[in-house]
PDBML (XML) file of the C-alpha atoms, coordinates in Angstrom:
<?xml version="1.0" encoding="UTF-8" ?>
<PDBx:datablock datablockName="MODEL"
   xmlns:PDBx="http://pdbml.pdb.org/schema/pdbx-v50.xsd"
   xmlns:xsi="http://www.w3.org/2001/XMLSchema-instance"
   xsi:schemaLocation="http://pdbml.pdb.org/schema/pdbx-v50.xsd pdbx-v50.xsd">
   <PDBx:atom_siteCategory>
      <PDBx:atom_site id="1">
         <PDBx:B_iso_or_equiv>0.00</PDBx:B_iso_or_equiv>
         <PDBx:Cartn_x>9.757</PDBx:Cartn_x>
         <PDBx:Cartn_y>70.706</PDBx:Cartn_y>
         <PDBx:Cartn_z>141.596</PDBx:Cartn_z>
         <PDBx:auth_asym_id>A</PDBx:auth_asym_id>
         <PDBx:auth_atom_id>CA</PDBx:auth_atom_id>
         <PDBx:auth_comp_id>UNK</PDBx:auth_comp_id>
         <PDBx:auth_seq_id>1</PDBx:auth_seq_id>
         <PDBx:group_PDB>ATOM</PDBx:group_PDB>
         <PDBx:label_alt_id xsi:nil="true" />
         <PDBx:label_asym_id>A</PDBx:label_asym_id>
         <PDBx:label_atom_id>CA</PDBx:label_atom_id>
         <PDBx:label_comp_id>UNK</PDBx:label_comp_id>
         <PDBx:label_entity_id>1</PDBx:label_entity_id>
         <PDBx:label_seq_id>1</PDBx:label_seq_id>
         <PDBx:occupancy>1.00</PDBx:occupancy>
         <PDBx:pdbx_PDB_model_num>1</PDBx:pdbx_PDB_model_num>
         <PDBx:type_symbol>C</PDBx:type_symbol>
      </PDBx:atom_site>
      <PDBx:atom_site id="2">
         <PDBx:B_iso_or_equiv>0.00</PDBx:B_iso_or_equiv>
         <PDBx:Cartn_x>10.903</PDBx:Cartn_x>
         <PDBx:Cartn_y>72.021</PDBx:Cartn_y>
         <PDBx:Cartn_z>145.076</PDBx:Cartn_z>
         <PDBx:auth_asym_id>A</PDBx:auth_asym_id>
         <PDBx:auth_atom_id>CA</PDBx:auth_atom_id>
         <PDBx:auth_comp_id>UNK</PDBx:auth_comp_id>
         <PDBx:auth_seq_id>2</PDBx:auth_seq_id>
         <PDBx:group_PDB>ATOM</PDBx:group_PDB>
         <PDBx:label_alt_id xsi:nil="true" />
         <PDBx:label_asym_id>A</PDBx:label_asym_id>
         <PDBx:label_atom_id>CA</PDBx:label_atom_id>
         <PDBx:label_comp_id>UNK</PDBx:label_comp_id>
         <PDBx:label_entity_id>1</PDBx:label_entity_id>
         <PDBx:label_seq_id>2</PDBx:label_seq_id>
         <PDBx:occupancy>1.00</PDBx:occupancy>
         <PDBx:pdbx_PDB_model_num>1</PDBx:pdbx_PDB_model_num>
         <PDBx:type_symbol>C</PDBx:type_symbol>
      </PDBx:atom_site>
      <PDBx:atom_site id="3">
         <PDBx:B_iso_or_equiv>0.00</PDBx:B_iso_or_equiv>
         <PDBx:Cartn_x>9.156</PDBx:Cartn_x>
         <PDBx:Cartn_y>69.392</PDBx:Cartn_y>
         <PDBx:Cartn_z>147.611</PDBx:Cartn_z>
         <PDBx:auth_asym_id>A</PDBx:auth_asym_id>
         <PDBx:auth_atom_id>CA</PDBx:auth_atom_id>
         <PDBx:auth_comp_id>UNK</PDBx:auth_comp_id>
         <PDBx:auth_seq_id>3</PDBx:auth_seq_id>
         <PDBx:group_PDB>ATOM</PDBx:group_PDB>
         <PDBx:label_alt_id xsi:nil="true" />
         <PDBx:label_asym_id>A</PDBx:label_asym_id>
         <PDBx:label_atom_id>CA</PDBx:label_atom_id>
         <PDBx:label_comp_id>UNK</PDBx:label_comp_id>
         <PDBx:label_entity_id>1</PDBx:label_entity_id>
         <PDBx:label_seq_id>3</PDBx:label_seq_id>
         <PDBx:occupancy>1.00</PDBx:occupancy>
         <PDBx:pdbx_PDB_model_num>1</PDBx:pdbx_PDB_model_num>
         <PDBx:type_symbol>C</PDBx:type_symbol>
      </PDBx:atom_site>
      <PDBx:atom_site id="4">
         <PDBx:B_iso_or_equiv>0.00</PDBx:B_iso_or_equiv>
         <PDBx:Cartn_x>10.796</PDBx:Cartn_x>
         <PDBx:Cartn_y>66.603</PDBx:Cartn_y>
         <PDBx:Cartn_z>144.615</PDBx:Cartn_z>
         <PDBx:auth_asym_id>A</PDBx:auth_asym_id>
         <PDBx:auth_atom_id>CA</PDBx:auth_atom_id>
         <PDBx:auth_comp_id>UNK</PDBx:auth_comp_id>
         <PDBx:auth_seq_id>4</PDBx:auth_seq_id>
         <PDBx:group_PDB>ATOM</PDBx:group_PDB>
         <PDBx:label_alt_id xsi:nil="true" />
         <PDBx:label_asym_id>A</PDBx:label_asym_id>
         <PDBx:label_atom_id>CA</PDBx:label_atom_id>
         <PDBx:label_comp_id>UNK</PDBx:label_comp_id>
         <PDBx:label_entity_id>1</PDBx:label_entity_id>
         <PDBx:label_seq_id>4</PDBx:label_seq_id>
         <PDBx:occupancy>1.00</PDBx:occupancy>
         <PDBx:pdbx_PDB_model_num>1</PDBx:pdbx_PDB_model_num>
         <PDBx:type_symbol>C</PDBx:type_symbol>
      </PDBx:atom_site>
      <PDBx:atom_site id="5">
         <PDBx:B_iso_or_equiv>0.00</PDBx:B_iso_or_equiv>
         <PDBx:Cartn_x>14.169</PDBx:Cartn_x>
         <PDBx:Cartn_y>67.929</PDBx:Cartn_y>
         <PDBx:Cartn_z>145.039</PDBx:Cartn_z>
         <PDBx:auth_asym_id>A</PDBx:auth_asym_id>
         <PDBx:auth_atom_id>CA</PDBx:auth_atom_id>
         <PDBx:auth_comp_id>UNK</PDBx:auth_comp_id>
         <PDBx:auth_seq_id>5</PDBx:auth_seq_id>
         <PDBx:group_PDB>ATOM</PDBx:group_PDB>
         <PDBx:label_alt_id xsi:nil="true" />
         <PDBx:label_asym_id>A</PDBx:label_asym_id>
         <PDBx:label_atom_id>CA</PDBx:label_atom_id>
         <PDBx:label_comp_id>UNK</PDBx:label_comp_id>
         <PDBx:label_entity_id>1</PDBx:label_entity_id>
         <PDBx:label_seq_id>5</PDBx:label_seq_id>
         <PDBx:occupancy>1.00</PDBx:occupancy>
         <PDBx:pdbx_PDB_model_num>1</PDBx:pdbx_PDB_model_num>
         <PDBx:type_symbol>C</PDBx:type_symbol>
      </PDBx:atom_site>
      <PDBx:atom_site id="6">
         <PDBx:B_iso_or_equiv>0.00</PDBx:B_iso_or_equiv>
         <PDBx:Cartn_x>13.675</PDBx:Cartn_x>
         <PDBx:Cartn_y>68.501</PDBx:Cartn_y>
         <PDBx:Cartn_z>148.874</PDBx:Cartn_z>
         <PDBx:auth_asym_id>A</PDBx:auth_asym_id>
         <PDBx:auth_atom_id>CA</PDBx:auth_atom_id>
         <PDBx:auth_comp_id>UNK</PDBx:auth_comp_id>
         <PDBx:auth_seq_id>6</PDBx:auth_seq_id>
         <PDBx:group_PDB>ATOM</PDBx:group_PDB>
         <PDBx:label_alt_id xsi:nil="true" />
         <PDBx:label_asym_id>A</PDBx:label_asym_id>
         <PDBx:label_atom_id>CA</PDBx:label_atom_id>
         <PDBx:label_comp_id>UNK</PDBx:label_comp_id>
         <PDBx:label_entity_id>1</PDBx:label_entity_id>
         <PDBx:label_seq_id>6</PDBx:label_seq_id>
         <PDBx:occupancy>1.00</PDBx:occupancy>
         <PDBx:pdbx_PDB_model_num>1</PDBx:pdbx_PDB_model_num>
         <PDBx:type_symbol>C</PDBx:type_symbol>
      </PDBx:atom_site>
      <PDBx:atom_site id="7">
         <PDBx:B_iso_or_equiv>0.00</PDBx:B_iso_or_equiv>
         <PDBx:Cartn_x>12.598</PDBx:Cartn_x>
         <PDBx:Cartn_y>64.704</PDBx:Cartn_y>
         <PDBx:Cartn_z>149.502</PDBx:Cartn_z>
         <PDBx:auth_asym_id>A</PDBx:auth_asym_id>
         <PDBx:auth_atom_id>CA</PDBx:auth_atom_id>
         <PDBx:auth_comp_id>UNK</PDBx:auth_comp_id>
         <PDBx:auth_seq_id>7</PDBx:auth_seq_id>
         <PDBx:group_PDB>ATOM</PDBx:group_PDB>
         <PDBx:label_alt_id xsi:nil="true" />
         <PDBx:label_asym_id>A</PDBx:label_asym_id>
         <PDBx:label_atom_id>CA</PDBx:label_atom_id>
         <PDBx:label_comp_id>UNK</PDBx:label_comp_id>
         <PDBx:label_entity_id>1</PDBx:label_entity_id>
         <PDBx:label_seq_id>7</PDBx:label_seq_id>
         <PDBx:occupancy>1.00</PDBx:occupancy>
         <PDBx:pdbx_PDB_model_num>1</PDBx:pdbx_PDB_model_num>
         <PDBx:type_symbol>C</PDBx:type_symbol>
      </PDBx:atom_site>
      <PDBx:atom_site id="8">
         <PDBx:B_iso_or_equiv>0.00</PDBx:B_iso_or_equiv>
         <PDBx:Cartn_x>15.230</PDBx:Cartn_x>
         <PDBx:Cartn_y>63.566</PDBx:Cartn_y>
         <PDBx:Cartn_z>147.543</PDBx:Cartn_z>
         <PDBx:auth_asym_id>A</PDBx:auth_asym_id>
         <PDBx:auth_atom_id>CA</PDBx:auth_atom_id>
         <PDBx:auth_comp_id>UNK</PDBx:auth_comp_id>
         <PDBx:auth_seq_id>8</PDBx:auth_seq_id>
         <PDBx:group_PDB>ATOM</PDBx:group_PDB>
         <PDBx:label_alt_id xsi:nil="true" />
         <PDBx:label_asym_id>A</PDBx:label_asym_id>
         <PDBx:label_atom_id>CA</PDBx:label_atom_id>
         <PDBx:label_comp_id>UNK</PDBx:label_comp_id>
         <PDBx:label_entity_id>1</PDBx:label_entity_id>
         <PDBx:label_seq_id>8</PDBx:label_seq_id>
         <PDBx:occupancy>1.00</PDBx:occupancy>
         <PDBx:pdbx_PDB_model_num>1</PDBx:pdbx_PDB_model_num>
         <PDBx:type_symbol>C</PDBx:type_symbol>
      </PDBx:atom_site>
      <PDBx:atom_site id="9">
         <PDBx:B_iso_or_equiv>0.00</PDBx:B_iso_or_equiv>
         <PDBx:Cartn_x>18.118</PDBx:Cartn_x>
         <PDBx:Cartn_y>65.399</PDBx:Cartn_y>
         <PDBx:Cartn_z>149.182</PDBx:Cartn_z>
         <PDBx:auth_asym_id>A</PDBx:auth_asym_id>
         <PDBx:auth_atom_id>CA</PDBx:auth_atom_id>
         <PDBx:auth_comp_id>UNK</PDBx:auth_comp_id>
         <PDBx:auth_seq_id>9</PDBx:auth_seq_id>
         <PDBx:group_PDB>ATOM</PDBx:group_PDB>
         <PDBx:label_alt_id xsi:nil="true" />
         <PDBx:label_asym_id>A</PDBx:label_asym_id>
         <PDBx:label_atom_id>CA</PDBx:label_atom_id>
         <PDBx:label_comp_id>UNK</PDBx:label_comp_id>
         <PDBx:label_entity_id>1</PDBx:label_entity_id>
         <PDBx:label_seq_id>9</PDBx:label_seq_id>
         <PDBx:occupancy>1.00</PDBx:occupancy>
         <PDBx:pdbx_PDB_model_num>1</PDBx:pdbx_PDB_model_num>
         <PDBx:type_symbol>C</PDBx:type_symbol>
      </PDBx:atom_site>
      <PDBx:atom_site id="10">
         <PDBx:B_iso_or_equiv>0.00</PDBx:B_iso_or_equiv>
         <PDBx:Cartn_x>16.515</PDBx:Cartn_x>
         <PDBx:Cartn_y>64.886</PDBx:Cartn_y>
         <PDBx:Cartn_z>153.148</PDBx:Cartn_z>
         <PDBx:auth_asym_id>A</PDBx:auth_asym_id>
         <PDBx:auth_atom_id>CA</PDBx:auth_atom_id>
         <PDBx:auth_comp_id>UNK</PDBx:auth_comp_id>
         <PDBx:auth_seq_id>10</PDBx:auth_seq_id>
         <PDBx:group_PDB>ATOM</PDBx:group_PDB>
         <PDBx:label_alt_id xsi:nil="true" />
         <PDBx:label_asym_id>A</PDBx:label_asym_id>
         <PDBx:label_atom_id>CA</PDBx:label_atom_id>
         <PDBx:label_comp_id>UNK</PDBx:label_comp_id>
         <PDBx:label_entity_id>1</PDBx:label_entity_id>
         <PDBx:label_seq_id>10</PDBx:label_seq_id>
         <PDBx:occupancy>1.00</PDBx:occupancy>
         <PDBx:pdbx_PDB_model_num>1</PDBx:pdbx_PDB_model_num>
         <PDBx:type_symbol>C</PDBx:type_symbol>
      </PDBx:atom_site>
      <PDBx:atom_site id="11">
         <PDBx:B_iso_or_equiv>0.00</PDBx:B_iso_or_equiv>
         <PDBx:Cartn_x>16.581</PDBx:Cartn_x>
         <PDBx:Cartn_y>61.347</PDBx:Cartn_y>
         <PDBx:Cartn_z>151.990</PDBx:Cartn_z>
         <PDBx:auth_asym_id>A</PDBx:auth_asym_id>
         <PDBx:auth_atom_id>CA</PDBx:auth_atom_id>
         <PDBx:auth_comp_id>UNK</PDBx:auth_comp_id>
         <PDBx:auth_seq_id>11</PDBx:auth_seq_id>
         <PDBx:group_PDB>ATOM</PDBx:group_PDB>
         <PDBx:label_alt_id xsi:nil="true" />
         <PDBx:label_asym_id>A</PDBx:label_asym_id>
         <PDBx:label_atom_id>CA</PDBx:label_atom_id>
         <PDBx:label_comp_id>UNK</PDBx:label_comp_id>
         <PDBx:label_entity_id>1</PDBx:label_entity_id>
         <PDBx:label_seq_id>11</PDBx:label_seq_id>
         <PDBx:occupancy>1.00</PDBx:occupancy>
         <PDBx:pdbx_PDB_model_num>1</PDBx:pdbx_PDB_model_num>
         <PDBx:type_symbol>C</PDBx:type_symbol>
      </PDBx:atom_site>
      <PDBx:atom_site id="12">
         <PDBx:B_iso_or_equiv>0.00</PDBx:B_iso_or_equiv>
         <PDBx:Cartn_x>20.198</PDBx:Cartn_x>
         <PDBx:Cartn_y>61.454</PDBx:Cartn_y>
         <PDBx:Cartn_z>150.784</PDBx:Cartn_z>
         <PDBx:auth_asym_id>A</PDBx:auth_asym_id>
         <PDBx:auth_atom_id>CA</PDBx:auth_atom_id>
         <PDBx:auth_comp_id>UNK</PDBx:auth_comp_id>
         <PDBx:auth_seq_id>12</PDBx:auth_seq_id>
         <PDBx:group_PDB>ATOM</PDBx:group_PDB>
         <PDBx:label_alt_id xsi:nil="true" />
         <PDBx:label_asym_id>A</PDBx:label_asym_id>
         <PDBx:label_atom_id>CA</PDBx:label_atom_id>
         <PDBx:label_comp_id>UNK</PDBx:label_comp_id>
         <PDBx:label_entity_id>1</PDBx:label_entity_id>
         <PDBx:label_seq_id>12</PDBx:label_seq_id>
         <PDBx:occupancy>1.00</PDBx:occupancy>
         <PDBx:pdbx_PDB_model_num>1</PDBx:pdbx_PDB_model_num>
         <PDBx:type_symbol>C</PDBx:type_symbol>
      </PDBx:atom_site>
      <PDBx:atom_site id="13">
         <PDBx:B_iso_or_equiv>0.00</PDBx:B_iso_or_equiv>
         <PDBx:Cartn_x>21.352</PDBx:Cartn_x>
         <PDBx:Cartn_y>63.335</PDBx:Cartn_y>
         <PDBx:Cartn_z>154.012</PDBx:Cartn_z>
         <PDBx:auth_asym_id>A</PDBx:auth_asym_id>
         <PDBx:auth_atom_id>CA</PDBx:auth_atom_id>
         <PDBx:auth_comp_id>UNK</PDBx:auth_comp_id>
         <PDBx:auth_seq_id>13</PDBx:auth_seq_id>
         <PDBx:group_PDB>ATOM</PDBx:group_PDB>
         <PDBx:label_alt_id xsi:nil="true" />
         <PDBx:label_asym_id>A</PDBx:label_asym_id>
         <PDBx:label_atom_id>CA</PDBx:label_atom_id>
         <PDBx:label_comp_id>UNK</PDBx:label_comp_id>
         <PDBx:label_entity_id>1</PDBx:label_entity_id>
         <PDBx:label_seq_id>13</PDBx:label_seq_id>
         <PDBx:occupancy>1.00</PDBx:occupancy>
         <PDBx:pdbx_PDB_model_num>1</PDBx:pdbx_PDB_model_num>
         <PDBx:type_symbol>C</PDBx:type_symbol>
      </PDBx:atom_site>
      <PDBx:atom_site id="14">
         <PDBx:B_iso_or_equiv>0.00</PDBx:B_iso_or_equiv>
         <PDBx:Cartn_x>21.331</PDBx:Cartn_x>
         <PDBx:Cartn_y>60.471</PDBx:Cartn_y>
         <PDBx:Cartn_z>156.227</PDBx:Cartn_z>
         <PDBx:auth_asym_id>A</PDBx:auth_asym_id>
         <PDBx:auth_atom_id>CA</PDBx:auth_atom_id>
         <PDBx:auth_comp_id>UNK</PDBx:auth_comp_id>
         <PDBx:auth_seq_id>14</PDBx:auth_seq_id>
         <PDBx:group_PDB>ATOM</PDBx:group_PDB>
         <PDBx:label_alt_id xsi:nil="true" />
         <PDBx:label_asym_id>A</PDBx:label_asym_id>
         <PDBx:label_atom_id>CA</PDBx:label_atom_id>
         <PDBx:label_comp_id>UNK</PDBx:label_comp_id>
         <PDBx:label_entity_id>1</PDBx:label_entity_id>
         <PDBx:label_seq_id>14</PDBx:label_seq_id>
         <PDBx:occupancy>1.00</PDBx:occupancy>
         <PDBx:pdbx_PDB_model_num>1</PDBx:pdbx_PDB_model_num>
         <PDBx:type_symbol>C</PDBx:type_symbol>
      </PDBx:atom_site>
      <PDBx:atom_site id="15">
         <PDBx:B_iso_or_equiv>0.00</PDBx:B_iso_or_equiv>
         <PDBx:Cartn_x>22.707</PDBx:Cartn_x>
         <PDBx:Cartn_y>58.118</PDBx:Cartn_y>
         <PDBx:Cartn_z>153.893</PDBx:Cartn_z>
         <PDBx:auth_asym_id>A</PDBx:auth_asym_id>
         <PDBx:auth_atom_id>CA</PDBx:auth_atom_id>
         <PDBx:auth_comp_id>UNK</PDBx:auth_comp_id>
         <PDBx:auth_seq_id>15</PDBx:auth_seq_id>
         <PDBx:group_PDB>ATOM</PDBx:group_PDB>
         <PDBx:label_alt_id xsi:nil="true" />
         <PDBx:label_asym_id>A</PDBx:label_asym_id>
         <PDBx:label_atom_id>CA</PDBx:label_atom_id>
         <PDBx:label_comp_id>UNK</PDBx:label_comp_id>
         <PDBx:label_entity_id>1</PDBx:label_entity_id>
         <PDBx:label_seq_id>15</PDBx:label_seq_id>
         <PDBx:occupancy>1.00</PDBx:occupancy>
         <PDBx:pdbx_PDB_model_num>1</PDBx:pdbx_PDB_model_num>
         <PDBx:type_symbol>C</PDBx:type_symbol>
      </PDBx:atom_site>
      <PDBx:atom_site id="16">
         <PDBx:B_iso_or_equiv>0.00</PDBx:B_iso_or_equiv>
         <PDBx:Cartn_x>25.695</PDBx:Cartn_x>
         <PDBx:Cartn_y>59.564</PDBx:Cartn_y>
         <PDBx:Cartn_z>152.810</PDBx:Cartn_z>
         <PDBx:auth_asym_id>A</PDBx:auth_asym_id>
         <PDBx:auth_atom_id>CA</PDBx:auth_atom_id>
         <PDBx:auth_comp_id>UNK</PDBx:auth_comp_id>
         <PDBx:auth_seq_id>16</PDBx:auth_seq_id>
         <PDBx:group_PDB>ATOM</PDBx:group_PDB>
         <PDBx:label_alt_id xsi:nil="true" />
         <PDBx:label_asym_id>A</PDBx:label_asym_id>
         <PDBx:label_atom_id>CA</PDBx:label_atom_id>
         <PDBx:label_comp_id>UNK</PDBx:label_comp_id>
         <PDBx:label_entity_id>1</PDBx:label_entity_id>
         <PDBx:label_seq_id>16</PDBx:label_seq_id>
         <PDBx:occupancy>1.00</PDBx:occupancy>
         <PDBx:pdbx_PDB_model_num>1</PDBx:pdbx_PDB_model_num>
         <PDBx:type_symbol>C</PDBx:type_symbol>
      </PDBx:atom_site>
      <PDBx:atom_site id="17">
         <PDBx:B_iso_or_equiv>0.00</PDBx:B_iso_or_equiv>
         <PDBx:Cartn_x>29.249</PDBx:Cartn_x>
         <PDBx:Cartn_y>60.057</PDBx:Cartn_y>
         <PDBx:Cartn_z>154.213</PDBx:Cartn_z>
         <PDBx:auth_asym_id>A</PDBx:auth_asym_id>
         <PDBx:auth_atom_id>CA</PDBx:auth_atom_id>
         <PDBx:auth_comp_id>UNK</PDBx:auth_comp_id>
         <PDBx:auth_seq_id>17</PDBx:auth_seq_id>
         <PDBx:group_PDB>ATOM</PDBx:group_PDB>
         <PDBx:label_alt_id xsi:nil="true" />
         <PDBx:label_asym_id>A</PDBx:label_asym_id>
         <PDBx:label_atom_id>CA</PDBx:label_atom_id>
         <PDBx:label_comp_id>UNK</PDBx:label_comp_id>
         <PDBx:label_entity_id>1</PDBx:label_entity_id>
         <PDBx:label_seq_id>17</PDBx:label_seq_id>
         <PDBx:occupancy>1.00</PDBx:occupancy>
         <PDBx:pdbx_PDB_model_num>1</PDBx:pdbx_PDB_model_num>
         <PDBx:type_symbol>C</PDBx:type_symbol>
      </PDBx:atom_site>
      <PDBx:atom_site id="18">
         <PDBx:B_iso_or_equiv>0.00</PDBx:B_iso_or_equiv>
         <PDBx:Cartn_x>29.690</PDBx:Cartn_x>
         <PDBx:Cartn_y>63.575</PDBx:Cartn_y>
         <PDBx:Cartn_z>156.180</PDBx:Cartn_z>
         <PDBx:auth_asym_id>A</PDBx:auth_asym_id>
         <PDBx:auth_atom_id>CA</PDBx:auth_atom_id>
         <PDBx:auth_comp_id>UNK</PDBx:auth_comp_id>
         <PDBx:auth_seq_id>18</PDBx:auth_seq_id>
         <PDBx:group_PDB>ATOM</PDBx:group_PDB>
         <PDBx:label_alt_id xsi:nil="true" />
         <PDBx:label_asym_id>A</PDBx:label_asym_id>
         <PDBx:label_atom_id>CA</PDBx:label_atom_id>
         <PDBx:label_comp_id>UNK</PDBx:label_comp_id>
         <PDBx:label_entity_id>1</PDBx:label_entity_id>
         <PDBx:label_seq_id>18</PDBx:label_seq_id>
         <PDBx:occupancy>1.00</PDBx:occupancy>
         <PDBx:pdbx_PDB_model_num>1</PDBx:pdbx_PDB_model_num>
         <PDBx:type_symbol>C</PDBx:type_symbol>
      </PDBx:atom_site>
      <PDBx:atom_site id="19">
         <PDBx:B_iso_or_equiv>0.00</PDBx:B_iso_or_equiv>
         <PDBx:Cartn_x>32.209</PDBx:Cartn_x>
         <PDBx:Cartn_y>64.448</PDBx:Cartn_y>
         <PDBx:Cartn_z>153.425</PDBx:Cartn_z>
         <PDBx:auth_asym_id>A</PDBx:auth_asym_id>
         <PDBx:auth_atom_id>CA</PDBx:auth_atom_id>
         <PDBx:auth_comp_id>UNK</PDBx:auth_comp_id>
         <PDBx:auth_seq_id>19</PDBx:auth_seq_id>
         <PDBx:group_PDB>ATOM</PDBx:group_PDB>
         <PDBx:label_alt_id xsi:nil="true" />
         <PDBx:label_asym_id>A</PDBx:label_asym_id>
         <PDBx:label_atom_id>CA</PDBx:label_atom_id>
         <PDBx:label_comp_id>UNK</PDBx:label_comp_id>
         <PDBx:label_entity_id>1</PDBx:label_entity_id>
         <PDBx:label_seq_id>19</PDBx:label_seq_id>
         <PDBx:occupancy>1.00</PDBx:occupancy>
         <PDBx:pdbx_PDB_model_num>1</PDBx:pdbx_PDB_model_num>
         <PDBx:type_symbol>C</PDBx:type_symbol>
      </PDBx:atom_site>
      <PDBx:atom_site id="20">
         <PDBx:B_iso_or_equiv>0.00</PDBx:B_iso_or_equiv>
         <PDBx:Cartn_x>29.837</PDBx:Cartn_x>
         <PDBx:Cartn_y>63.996</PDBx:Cartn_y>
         <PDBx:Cartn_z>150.439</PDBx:Cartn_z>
         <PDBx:auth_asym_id>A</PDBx:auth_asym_id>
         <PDBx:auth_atom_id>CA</PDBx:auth_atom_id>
         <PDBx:auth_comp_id>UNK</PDBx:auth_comp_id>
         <PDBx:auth_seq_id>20</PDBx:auth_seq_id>
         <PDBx:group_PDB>ATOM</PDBx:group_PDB>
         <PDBx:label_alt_id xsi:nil="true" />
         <PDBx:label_asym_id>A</PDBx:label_asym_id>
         <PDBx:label_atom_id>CA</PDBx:label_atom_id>
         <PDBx:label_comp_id>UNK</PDBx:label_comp_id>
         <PDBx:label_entity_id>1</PDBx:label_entity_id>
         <PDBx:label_seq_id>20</PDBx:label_seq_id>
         <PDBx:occupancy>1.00</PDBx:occupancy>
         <PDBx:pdbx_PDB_model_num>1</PDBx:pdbx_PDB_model_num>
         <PDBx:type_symbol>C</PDBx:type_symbol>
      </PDBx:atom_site>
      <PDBx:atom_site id="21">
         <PDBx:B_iso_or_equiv>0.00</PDBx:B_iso_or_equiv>
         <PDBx:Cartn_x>28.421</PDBx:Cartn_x>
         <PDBx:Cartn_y>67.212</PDBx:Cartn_y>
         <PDBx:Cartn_z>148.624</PDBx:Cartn_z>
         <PDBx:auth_asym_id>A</PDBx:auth_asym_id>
         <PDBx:auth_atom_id>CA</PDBx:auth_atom_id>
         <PDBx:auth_comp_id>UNK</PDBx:auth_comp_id>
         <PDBx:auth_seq_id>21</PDBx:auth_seq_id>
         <PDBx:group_PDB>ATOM</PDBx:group_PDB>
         <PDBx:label_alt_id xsi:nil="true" />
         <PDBx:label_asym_id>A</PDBx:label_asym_id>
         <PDBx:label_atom_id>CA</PDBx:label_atom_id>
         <PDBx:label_comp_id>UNK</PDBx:label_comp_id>
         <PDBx:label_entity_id>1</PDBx:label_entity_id>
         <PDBx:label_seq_id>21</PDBx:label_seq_id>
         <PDBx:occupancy>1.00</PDBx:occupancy>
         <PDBx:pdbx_PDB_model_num>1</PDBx:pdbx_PDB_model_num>
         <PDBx:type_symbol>C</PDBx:type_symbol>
      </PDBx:atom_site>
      <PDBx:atom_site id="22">
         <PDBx:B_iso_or_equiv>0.00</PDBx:B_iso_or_equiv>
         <PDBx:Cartn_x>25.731</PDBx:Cartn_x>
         <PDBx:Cartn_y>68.251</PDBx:Cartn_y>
         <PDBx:Cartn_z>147.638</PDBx:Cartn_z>
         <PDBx:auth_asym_id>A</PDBx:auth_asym_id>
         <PDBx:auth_atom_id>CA</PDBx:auth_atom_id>
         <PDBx:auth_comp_id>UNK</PDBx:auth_comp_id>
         <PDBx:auth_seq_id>22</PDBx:auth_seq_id>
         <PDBx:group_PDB>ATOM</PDBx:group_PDB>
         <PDBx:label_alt_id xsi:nil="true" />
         <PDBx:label_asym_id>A</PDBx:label_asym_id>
         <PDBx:label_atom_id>CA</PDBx:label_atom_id>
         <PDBx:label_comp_id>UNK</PDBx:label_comp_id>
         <PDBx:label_entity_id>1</PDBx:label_entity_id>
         <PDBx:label_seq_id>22</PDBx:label_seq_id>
         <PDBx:occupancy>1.00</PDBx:occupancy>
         <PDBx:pdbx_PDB_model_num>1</PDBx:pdbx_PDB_model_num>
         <PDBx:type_symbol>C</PDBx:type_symbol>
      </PDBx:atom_site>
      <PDBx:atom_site id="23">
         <PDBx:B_iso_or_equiv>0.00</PDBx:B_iso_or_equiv>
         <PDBx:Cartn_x>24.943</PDBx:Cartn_x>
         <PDBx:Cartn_y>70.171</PDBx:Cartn_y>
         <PDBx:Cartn_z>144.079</PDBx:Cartn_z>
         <PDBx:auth_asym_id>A</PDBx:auth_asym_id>
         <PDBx:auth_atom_id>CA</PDBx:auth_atom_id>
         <PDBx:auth_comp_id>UNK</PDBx:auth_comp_id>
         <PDBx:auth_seq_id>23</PDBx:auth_seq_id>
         <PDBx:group_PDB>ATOM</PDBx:group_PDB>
         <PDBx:label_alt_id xsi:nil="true" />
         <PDBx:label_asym_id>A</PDBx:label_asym_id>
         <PDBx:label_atom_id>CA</PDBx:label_atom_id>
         <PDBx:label_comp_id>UNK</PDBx:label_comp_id>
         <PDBx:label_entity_id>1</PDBx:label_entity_id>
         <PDBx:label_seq_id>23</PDBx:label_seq_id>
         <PDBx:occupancy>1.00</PDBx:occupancy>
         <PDBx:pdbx_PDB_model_num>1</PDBx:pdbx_PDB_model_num>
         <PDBx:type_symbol>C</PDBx:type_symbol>
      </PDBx:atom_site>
      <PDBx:atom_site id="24">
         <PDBx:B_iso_or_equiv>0.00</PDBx:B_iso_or_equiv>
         <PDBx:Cartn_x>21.526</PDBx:Cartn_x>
         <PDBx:Cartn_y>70.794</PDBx:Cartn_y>
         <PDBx:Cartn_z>142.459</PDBx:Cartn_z>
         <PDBx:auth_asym_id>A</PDBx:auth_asym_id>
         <PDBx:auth_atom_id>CA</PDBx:auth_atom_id>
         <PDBx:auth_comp_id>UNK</PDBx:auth_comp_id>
         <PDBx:auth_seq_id>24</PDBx:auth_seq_id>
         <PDBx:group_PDB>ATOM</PDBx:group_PDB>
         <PDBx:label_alt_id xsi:nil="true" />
         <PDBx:label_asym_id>A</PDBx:label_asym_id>
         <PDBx:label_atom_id>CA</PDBx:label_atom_id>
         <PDBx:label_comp_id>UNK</PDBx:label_comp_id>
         <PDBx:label_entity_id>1</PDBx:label_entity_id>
         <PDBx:label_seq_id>24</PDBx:label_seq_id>
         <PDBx:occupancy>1.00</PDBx:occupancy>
         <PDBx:pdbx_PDB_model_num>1</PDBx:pdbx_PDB_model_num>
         <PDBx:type_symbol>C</PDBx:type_symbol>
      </PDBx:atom_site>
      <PDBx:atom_site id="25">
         <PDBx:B_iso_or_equiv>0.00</PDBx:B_iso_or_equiv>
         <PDBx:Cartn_x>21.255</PDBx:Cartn_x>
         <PDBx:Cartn_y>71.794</PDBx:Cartn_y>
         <PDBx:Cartn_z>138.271</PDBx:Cartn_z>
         <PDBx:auth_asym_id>A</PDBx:auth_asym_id>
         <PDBx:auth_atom_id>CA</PDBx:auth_atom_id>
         <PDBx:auth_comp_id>UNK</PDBx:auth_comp_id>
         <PDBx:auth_seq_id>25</PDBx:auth_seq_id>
         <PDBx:group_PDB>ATOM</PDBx:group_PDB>
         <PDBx:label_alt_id xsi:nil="true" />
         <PDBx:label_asym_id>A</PDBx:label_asym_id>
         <PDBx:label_atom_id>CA</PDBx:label_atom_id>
         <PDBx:label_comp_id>UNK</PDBx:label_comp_id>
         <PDBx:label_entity_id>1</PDBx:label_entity_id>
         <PDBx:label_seq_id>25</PDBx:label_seq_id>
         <PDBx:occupancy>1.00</PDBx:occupancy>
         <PDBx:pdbx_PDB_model_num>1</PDBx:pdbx_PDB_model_num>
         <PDBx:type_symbol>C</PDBx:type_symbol>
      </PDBx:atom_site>
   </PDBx:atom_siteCategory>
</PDBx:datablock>
């Protein structure tokens, strides 16, 4: 579900460190 995965990675953004990535399945 787009707006699912889109709310859980704008979450995510400010929480983790600037060196973190990010990978969706």
């Amino acid at each position: 579900n787009l707006k699912i995965k889109q709310d859980l990675f704008g979450g995510l953004d400010k929480l983790a460190p600037a060196h973190t990535i990010f990978a969706s399945n």
